[in-house]
C-alpha atoms as a PDB file:
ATOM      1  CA  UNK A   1       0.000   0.000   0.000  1.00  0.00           C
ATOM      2  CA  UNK A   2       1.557   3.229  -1.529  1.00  0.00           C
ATOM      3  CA  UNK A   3       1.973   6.097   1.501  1.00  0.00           C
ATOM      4  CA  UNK A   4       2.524   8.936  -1.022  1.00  0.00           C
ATOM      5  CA  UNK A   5      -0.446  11.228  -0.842  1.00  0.00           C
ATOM      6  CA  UNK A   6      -2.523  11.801  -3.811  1.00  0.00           C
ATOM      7  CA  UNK A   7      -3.931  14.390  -5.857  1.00  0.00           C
ATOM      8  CA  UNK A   8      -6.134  15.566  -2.510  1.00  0.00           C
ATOM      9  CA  UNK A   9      -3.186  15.766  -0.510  1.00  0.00           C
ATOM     10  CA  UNK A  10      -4.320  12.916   1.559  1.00  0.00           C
ATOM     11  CA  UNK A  11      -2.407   9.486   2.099  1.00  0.00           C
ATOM     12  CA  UNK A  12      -3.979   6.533   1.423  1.00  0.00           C
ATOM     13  CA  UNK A  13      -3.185   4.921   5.239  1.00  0.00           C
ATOM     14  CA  UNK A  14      -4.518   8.302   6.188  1.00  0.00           C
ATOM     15  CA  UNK A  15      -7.956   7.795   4.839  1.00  0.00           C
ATOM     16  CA  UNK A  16      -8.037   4.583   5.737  1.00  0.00           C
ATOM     17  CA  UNK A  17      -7.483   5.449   9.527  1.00  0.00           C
ATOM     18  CA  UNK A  18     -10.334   8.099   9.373  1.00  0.00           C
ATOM     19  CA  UNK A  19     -12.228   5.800   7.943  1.00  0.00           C
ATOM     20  CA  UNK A  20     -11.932   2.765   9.947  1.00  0.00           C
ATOM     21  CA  UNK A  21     -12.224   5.789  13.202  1.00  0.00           C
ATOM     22  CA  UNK A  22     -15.598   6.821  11.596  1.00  0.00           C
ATOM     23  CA  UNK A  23     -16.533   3.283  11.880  1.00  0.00           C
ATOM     24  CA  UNK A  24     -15.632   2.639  15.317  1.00  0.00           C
ATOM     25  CA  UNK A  25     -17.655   5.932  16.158  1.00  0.00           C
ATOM     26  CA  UNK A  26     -20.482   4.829  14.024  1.00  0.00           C
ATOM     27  CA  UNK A  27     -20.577   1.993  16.331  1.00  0.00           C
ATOM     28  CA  UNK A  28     -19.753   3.001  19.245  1.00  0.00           C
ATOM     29  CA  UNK A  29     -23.295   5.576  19.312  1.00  0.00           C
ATOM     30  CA  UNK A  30     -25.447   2.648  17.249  1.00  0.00           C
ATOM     31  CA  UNK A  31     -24.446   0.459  20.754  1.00  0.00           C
ATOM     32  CA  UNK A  32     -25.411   2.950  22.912  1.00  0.00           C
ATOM     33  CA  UNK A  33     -28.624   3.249  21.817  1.00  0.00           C
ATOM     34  CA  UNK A  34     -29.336  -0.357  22.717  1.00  0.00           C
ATOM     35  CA  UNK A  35     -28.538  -0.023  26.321  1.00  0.00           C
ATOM     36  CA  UNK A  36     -30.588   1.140  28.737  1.00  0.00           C
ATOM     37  CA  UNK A  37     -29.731   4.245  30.464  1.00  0.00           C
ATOM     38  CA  UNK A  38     -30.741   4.972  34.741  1.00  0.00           C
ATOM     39  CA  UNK A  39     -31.395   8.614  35.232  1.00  0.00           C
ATOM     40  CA  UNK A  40     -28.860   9.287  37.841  1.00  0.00           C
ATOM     41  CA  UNK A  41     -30.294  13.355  38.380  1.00  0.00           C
ATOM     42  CA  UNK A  42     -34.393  13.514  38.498  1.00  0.00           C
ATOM     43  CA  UNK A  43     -35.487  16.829  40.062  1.00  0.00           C
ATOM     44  CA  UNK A  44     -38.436  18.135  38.271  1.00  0.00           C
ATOM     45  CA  UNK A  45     -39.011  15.109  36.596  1.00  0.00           C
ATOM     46  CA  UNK A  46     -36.178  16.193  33.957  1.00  0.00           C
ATOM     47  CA  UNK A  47     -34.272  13.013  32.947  1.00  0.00           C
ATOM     48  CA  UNK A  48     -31.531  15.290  31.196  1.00  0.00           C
ATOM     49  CA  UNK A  49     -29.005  12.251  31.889  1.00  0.00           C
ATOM     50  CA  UNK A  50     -31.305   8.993  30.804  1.00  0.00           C
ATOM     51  CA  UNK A  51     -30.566  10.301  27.360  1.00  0.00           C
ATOM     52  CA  UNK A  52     -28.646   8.547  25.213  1.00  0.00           C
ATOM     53  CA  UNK A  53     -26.866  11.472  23.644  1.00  0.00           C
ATOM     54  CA  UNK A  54     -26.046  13.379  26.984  1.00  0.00           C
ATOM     55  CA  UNK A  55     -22.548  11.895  27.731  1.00  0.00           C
ATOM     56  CA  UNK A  56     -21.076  12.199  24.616  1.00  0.00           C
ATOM     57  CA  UNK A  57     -22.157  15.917  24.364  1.00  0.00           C
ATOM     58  CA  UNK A  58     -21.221  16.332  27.646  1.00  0.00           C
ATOM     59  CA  UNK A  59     -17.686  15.187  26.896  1.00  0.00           C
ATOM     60  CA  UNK A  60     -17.954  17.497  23.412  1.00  0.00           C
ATOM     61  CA  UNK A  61     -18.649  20.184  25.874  1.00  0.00           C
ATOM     62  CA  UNK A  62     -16.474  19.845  28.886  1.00  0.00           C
ATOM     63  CA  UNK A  63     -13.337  19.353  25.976  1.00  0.00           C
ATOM     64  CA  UNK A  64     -14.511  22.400  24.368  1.00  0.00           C
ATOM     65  CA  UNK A  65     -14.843  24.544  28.207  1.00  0.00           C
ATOM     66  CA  UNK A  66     -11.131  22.989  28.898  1.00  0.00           C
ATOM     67  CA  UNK A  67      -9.721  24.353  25.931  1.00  0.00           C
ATOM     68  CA  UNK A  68     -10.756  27.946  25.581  1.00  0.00           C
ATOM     69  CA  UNK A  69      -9.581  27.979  29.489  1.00  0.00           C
ATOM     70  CA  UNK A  70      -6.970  26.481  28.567  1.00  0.00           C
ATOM     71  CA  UNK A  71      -6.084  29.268  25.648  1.00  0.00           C
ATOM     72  CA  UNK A  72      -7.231  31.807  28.577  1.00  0.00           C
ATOM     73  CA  UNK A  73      -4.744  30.671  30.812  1.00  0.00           C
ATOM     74  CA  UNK A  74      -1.943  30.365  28.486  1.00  0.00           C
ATOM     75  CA  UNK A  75      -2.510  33.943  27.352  1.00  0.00           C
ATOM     76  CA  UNK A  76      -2.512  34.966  31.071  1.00  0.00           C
ATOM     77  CA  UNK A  77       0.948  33.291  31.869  1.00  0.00           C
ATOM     78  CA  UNK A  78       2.552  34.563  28.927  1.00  0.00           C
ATOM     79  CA  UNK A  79       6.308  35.807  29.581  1.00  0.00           C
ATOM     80  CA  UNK A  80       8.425  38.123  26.246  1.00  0.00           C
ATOM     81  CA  UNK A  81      10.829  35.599  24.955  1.00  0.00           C
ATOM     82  CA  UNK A  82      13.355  37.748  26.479  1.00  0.00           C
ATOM     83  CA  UNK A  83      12.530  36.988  30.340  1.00  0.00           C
ATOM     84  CA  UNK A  84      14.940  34.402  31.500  1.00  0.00           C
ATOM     85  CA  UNK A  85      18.090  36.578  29.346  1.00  0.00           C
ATOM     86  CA  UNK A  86      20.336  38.237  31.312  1.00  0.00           C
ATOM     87  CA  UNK A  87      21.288  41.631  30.803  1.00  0.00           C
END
């Protein structure tokens, strides 16, 4: 199997990994429909977390949170390139 990338710009072993990672998420939310989920937080008889889709956009959202703090904090501990010279 030939590594070069093509006309697109992407390598073949490239596409095949996003491909065979598509698949494994394809799965992944096709078996997590089939389970049953226990509501873990009822108050007001909102079952927010019996969903099937409310841990993985959970997870989408908690990543997302982490990295713009992340970004924030990096911006706020910034030091000139210049700070550890000695002059």
């Amino acid at each position: 199997m030939s590594d070069e990338p093509k006309a697109s710009g992407v390598s073949t072993r490239a596409l095949i990994a996003w491909l065979v990672g598509a698949a494994v998420l394809v799965a992944i939310v096709a078996v997590d429909y089939t389970v049953h989920h226990h509501a873990h937080f009822t108050a007001d008889g909102i079952d927010v977390d019996a969903m099937p889709e409310f841990f993985p956009l959970f997870g989408l959202v908690s990543g997302f949170v982490l990295v713009l703090l992340s970004k924030t904090l990096s911006i706020a501990l910034k030091r000139k390139d210049t700070f550890y010279a000695d002059d």
